[in-house]
C-alpha atoms as a PDB file:
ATOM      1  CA  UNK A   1      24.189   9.883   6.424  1.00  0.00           C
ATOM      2  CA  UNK A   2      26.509   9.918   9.195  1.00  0.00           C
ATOM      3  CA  UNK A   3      25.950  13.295  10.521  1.00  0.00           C
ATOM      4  CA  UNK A   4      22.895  14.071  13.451  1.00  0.00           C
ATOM      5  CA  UNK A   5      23.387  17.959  12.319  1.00  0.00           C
ATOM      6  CA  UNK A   6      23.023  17.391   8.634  1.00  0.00           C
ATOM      7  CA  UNK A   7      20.419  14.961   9.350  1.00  0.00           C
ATOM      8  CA  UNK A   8      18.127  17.958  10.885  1.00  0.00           C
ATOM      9  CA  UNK A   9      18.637  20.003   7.800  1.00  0.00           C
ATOM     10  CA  UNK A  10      17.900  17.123   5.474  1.00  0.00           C
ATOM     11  CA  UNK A  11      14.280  16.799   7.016  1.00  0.00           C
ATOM     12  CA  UNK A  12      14.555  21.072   7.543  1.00  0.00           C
ATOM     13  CA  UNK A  13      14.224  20.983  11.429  1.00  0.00           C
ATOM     14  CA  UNK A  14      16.333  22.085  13.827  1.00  0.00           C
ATOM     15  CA  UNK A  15      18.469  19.518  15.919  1.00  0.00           C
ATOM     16  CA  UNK A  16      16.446  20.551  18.913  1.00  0.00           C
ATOM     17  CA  UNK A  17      12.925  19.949  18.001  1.00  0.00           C
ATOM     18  CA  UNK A  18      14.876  16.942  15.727  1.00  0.00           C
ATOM     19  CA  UNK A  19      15.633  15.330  19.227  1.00  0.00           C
ATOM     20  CA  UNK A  20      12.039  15.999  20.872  1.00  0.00           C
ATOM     21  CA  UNK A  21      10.180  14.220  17.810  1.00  0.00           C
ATOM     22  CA  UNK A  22      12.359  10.898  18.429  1.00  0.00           C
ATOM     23  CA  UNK A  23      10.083  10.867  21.832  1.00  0.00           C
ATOM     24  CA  UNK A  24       7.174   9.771  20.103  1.00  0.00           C
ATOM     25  CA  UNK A  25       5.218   8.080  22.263  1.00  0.00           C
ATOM     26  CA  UNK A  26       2.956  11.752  23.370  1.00  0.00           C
ATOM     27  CA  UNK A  27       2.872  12.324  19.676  1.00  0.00           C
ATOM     28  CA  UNK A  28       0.432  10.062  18.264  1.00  0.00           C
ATOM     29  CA  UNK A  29      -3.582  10.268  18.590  1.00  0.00           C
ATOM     30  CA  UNK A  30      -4.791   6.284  18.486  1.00  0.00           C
ATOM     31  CA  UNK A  31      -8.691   5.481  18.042  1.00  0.00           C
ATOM     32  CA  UNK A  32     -10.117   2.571  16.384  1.00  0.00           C
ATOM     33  CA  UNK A  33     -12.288   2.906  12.488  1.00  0.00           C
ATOM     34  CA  UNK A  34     -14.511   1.152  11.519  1.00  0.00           C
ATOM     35  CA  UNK A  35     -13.832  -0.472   7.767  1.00  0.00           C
ATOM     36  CA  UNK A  36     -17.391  -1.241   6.205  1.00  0.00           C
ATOM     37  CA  UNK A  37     -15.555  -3.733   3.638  1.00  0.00           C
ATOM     38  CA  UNK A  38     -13.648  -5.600   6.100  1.00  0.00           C
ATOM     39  CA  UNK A  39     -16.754  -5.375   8.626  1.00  0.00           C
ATOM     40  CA  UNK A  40     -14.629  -4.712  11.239  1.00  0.00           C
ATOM     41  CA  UNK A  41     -12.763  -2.126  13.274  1.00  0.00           C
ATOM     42  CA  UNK A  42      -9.021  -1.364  13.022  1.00  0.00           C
ATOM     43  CA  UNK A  43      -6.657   0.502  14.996  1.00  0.00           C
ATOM     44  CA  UNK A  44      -5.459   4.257  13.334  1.00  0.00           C
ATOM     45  CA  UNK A  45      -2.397   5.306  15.097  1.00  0.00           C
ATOM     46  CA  UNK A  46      -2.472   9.284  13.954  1.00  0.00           C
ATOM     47  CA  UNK A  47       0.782  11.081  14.104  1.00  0.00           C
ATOM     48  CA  UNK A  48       0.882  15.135  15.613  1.00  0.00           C
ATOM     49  CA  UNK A  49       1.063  17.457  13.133  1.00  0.00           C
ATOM     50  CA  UNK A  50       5.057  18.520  13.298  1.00  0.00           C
ATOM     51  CA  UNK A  51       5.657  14.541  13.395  1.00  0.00           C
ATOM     52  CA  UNK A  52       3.566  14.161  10.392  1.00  0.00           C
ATOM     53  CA  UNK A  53       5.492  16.437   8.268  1.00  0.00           C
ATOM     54  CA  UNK A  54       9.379  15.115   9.072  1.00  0.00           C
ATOM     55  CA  UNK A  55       7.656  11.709   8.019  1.00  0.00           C
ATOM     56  CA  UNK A  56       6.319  13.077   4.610  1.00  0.00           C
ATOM     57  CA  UNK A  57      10.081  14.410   4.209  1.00  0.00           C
ATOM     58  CA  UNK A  58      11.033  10.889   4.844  1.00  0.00           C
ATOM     59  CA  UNK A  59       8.542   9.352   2.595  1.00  0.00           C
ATOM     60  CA  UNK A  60       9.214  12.341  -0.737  1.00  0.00           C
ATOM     61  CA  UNK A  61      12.917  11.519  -0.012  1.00  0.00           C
ATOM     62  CA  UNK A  62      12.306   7.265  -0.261  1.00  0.00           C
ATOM     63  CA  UNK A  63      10.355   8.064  -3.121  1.00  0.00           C
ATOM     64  CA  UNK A  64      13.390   9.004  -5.246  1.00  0.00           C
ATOM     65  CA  UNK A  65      14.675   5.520  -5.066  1.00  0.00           C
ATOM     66  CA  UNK A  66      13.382   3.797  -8.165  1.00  0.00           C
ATOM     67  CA  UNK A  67      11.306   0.593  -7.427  1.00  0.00           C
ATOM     68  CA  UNK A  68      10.697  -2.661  -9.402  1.00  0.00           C
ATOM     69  CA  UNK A  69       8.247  -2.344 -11.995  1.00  0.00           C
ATOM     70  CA  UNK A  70       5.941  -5.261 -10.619  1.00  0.00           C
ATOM     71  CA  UNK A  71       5.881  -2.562  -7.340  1.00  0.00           C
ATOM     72  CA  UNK A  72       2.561  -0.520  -7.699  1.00  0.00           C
ATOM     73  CA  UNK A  73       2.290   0.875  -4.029  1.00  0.00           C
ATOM     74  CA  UNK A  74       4.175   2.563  -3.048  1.00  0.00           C
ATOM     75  CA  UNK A  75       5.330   4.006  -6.251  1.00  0.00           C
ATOM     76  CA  UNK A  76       5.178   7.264  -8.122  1.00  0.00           C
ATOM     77  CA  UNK A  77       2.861   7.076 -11.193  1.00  0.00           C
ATOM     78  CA  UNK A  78       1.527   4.023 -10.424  1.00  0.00           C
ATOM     79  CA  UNK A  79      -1.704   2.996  -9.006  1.00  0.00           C
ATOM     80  CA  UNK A  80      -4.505   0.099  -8.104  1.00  0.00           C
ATOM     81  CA  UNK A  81      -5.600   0.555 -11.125  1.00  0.00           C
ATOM     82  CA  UNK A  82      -1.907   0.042 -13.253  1.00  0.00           C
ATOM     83  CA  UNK A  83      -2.082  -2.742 -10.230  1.00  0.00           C
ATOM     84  CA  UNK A  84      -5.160  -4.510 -11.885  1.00  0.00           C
ATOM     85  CA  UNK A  85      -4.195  -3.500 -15.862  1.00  0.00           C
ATOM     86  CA  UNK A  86      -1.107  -5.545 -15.070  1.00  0.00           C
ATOM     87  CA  UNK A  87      -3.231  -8.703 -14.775  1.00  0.00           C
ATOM     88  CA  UNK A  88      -5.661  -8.818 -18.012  1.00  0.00           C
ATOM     89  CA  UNK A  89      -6.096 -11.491 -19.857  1.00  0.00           C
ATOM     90  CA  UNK A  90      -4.950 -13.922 -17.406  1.00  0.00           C
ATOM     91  CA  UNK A  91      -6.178 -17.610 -17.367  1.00  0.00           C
ATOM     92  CA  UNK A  92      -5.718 -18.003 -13.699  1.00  0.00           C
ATOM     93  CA  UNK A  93      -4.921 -15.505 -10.794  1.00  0.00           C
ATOM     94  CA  UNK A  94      -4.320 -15.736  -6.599  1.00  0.00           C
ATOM     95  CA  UNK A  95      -4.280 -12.494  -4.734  1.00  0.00           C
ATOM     96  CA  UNK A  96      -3.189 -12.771  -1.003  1.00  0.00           C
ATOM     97  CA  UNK A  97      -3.318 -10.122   1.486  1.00  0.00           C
ATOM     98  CA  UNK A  98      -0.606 -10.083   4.454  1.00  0.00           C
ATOM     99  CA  UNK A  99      -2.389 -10.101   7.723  1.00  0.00           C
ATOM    100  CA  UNK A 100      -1.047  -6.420   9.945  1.00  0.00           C
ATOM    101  CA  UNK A 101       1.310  -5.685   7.774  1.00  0.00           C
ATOM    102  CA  UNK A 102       2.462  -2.065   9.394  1.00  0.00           C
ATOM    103  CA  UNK A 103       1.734  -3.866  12.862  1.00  0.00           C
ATOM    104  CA  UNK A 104       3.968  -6.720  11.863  1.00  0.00           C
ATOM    105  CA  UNK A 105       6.579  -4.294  10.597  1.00  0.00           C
ATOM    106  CA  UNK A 106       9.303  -3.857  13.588  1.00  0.00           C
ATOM    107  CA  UNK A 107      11.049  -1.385  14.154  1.00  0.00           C
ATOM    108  CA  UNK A 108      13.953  -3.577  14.346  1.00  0.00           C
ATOM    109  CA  UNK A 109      13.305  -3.969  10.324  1.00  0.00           C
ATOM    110  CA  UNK A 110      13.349  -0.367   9.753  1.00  0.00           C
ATOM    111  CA  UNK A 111      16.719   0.170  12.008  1.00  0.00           C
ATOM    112  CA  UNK A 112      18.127  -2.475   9.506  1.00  0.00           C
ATOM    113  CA  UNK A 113      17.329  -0.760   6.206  1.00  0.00           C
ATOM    114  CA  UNK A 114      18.317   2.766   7.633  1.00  0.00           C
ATOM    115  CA  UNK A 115      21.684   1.129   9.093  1.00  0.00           C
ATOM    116  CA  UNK A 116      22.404  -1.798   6.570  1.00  0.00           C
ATOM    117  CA  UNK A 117      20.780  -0.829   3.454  1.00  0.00           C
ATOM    118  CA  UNK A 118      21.347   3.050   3.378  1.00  0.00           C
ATOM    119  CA  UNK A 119      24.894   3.195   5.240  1.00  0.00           C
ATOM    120  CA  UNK A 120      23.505   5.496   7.780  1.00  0.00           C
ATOM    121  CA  UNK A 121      25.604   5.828  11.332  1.00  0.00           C
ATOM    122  CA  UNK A 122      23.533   3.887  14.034  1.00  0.00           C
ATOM    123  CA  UNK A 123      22.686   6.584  15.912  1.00  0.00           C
ATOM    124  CA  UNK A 124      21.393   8.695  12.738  1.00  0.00           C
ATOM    125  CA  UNK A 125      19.547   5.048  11.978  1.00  0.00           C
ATOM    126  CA  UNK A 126      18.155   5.181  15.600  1.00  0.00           C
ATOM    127  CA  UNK A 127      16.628   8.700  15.559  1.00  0.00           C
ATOM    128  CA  UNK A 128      14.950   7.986  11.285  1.00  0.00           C
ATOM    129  CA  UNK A 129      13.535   4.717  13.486  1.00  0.00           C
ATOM    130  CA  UNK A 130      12.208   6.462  15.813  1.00  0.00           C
ATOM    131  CA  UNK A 131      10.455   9.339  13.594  1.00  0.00           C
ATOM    132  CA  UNK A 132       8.607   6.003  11.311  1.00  0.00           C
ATOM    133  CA  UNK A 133       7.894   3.731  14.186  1.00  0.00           C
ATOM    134  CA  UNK A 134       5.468   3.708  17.210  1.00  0.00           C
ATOM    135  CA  UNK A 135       5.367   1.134  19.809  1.00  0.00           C
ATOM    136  CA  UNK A 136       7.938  -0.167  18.056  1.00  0.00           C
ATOM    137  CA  UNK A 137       6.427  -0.856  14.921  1.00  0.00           C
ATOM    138  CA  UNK A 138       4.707   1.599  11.634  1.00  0.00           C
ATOM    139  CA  UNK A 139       2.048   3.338  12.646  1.00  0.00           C
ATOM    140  CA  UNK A 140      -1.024   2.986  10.349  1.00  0.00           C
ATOM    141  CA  UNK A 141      -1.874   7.046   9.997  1.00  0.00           C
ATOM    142  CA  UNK A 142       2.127   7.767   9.098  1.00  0.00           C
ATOM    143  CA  UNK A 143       2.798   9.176   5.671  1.00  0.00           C
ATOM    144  CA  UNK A 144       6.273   7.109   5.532  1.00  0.00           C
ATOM    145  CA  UNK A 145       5.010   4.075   6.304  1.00  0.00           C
ATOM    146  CA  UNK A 146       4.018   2.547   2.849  1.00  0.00           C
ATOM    147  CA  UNK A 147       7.434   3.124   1.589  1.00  0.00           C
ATOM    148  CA  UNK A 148       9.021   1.812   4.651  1.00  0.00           C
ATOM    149  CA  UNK A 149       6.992  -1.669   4.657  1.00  0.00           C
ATOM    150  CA  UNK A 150       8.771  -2.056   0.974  1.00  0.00           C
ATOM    151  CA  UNK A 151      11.769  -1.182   2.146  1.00  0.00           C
ATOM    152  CA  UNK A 152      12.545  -2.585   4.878  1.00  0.00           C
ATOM    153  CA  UNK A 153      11.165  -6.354   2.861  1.00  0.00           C
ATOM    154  CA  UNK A 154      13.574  -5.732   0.369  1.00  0.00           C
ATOM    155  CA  UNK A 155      14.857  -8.801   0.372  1.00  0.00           C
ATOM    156  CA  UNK A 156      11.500 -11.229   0.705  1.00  0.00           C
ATOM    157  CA  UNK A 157      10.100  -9.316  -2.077  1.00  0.00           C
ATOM    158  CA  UNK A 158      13.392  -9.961  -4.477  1.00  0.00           C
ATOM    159  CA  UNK A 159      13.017 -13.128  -3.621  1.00  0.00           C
ATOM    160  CA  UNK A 160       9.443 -13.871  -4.084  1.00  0.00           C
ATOM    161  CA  UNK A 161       9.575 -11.982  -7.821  1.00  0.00           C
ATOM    162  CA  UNK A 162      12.446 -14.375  -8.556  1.00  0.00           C
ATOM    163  CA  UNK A 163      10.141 -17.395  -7.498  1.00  0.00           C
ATOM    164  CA  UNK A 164       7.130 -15.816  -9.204  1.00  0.00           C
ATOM    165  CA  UNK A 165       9.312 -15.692 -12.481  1.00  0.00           C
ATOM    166  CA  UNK A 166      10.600 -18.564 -12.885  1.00  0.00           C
ATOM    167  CA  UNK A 167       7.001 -20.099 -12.850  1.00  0.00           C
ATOM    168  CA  UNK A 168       6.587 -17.884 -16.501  1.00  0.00           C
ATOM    169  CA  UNK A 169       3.292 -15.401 -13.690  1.00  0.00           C
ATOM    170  CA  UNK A 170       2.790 -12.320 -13.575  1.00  0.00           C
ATOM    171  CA  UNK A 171       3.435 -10.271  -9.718  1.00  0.00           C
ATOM    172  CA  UNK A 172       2.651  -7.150  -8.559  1.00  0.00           C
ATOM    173  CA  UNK A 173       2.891  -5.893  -5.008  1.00  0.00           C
ATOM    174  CA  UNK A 174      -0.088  -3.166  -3.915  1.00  0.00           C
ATOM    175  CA  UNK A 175       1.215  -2.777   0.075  1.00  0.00           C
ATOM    176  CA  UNK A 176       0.029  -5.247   1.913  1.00  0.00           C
ATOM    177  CA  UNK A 177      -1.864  -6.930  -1.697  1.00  0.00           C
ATOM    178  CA  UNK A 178       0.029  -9.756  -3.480  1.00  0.00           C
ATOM    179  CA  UNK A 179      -1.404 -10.500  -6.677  1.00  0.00           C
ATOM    180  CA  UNK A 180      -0.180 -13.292  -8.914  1.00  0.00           C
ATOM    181  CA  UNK A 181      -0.895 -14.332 -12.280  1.00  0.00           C
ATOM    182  CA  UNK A 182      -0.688 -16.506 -15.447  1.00  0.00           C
ATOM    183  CA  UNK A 183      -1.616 -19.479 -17.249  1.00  0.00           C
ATOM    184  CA  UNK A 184      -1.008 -21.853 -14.819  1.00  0.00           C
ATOM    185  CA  UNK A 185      -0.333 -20.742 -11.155  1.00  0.00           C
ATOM    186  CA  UNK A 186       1.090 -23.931  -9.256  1.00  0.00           C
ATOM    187  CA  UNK A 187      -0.354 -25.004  -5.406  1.00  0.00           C
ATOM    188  CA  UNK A 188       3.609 -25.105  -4.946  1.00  0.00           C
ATOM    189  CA  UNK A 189       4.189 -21.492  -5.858  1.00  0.00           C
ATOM    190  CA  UNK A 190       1.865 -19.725  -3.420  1.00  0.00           C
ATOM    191  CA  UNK A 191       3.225 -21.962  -0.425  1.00  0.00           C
ATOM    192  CA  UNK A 192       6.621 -20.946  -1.453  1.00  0.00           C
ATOM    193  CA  UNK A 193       5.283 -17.205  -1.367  1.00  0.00           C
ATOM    194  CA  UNK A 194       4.008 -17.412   2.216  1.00  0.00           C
ATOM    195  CA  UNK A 195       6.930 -19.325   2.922  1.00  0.00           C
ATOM    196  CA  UNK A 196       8.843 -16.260   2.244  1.00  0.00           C
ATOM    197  CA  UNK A 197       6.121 -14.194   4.452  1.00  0.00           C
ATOM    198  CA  UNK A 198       7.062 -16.424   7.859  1.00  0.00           C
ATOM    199  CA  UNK A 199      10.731 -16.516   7.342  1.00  0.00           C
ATOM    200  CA  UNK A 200       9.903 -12.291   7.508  1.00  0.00           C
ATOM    201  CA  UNK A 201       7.687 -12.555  10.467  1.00  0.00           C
ATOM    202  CA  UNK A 202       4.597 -12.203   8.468  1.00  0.00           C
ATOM    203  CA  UNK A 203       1.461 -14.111   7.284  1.00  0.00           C
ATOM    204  CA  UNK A 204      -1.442 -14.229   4.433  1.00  0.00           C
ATOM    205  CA  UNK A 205      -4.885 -13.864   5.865  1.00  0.00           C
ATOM    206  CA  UNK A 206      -6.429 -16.610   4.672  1.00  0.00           C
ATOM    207  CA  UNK A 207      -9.978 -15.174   4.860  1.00  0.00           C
ATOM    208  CA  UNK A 208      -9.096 -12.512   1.720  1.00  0.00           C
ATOM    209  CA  UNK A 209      -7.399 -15.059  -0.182  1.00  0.00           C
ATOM    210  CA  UNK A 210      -8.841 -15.724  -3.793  1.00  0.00           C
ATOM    211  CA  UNK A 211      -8.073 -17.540  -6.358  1.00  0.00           C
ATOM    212  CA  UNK A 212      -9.708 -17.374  -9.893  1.00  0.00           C
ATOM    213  CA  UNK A 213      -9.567 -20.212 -12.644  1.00  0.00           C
ATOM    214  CA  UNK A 214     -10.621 -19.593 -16.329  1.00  0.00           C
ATOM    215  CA  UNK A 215     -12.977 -16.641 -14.994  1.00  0.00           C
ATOM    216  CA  UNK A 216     -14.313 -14.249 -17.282  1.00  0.00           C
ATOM    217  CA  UNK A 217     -13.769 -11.744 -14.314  1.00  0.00           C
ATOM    218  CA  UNK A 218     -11.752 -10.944 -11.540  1.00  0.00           C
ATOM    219  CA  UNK A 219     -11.633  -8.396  -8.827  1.00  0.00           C
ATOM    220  CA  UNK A 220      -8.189  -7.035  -8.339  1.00  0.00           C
ATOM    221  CA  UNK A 221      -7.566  -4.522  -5.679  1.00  0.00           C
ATOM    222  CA  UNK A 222     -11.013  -2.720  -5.987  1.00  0.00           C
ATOM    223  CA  UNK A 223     -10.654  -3.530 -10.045  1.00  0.00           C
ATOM    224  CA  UNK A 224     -12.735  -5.194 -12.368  1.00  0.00           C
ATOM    225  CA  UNK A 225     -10.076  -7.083 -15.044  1.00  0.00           C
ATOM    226  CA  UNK A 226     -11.430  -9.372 -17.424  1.00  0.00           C
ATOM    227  CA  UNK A 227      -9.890 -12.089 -19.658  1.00  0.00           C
ATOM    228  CA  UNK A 228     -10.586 -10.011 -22.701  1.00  0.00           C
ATOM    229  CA  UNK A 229      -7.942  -7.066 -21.706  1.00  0.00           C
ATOM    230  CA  UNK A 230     -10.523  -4.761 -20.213  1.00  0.00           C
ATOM    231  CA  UNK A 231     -10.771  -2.946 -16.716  1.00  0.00           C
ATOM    232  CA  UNK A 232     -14.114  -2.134 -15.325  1.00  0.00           C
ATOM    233  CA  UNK A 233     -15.656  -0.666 -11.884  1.00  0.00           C
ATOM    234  CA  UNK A 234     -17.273  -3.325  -9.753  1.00  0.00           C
ATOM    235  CA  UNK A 235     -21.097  -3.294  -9.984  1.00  0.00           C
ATOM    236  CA  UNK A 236     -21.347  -2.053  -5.896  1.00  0.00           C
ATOM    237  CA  UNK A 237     -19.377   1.794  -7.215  1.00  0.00           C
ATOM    238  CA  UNK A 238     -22.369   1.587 -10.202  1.00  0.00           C
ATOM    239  CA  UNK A 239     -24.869   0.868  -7.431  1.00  0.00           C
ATOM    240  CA  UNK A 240     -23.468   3.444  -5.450  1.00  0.00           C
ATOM    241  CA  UNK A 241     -23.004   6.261  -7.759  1.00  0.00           C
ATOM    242  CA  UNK A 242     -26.985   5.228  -8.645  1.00  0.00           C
ATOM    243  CA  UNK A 243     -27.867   6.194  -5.289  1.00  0.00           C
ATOM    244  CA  UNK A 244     -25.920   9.205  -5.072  1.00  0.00           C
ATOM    245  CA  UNK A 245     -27.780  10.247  -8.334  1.00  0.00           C
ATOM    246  CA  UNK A 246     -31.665   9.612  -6.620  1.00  0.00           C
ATOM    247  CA  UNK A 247     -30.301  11.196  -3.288  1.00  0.00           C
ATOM    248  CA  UNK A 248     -29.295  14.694  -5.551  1.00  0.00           C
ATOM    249  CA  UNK A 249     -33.192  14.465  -7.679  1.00  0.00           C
ATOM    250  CA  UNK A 250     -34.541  14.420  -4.290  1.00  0.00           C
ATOM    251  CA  UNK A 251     -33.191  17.821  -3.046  1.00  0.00           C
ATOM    252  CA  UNK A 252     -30.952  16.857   0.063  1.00  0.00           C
ATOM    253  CA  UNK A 253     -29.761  20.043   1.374  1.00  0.00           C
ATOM    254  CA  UNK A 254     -26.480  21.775   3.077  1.00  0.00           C
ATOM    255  CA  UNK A 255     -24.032  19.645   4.117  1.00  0.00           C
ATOM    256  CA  UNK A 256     -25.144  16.284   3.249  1.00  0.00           C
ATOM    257  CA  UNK A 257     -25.927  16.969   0.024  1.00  0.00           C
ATOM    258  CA  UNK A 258     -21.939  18.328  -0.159  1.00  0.00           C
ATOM    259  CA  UNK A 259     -20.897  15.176   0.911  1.00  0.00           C
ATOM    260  CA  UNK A 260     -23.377  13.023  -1.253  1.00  0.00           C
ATOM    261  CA  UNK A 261     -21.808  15.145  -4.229  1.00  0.00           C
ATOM    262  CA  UNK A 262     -18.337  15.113  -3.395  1.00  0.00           C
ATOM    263  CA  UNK A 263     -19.011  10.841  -3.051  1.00  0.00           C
ATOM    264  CA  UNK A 264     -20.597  10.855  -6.804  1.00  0.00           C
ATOM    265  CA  UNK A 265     -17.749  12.772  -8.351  1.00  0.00           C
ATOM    266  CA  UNK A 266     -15.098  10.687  -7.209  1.00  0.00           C
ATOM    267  CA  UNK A 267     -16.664   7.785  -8.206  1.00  0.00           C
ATOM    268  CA  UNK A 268     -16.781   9.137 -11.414  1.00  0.00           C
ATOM    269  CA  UNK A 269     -13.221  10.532 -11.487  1.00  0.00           C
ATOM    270  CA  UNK A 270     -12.561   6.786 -10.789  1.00  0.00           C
ATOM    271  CA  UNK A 271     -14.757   5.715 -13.809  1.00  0.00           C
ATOM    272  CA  UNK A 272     -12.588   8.058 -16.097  1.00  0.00           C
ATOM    273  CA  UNK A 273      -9.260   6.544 -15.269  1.00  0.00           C
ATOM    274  CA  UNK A 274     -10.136   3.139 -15.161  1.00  0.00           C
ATOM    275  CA  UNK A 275     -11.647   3.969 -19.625  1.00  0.00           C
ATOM    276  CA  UNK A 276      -7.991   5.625 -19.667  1.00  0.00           C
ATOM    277  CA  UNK A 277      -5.890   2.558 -18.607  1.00  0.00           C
ATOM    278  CA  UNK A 278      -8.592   0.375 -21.531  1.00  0.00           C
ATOM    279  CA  UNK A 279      -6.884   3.086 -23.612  1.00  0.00           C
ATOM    280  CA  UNK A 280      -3.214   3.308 -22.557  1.00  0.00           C
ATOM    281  CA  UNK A 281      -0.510   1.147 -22.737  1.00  0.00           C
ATOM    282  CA  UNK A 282       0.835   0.759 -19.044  1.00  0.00           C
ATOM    283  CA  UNK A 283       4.471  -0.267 -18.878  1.00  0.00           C
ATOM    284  CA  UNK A 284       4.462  -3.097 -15.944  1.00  0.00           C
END
């Protein structure tokens, strides 16, 4: 794309309001969320609504680039789940988790995929930069973002696969979760994984790092896999959809009870895919 005109019409805006959502620093809404898991706050950078929707064009037009098959986020028609089927019956497995990955994501990285990767002009590259990034870097709350953080790692994930490989594991990518598997995962494998994270200017938290040897079990992105080929729901989304259960027999009323209900049947929409990936044969 080498055209600022055709650009506009590609992401159906006009050039005008094209060239008032590149000033994006009045356009976002930041506040910090709590996450229960990680028992700890994180920053949400929330784009405006007009901002949100050229970045969802961005993101459905990314989406038509096939990915690698050990890719399961972003990626159309895969999930955590296909994520966690991929590693079943594994005698040993390592996830790591990169530490900020959207914050650690420049926007210097995303000029280079729109300018170097896709052949775009560098002004065309500067304005599709400045729709994905904020403070020059992703924003958390952007709808392109996920696709973008593959992207514009291209390169350190090719090469990490390639590493991965050659040791006869198993890799899939969920975001910012690496999981690796196999019969043997070497010490020197996972160093030359986060070797491949610095050289990109990013790092694995070592506090979510695990590492399972001849487990029965292992938790793998919010997953359940066993050694014996079978996916389950951890024993916390049992607990909770237990509680949800005694909270409904007990009559709550109006909207908490909407919200107590709405809880339980997505926990057990969850349940049902999971017994449908036991029963399917995912391609990974």
């Amino acid at each position: 794309m080498k055209s600022k005109a055709k650009l506009a019409k590609l992401l159906r805006v006009s050039q005008i309001k094209l060239k008032l959502l590149t000033n994006t620093e009045h356009l976002y809404v930041e506040s910090d969320i709590f996450d229960r898991e990680r028992g700890k706050s994180r920053r949400f950078e929330k784009p405006r609504q007009d901002l949100k929707r050229v970045q969802k064009r961005i993101e459905e037009l990314l989406k038509r680039i096939k990915v690698p098959n050990y890719i399961h986020a972003p990626a159309k028609g895969r999930s955590y789940i296909s994520n966690a089927k991929a590693h079943v019956n594994a005698t040993e497995v390592c996830s790591l988790d990169i530490e900020k990955y959207f914050p650690s994501t420049l926007a210097k990285h995303v000029y280079w995929f729109f300018h170097t990767q896709m052949k775009c002009s560098s002004d065309v590259a500067g304005i599709l930069t400045k729709l994905s990034t904020f403070k020059e870097h992703l924003p958390t709350g952007s709808p392109s973002s996920p696709m973008l953080s593959y992207f514009t790692h291209i390169g350190m994930w090719e090469a990490i696969n390639k590493i991965v490989e050659m040791a006869n594991c198993t890799l899939t990518v969920y975001i910012d979760d690496v999981t690796i598997s196999g019969n043997h995962i070497p010490s020197e494998l996972i160093w030359q994984v986060e070797k491949q994270f610095h050289r990109y200017g990013l790092r694995s938290n070592k506090k979510k790092e695990k590492h399972y040897t001849n487990k029965k079990s292992y938790e793998i992105t919010g997953i359940i896999a066993t050694n014996q080929g079978e996916l389950k729901i951890p024993n916390r989304q049992h607990l909770k959809m237990h509680r949800c259960r005694q909270l409904l027999k007990l009559g709550i009323k109006y909207e908490k009870g909407k919200d107590v209900l709405k809880s339980l049947r997505g926990l057990e929409a969850q349940r049902q895919q999971i017994r449908k990936a036991n029963n399917d044969s995912i391609q990974t």
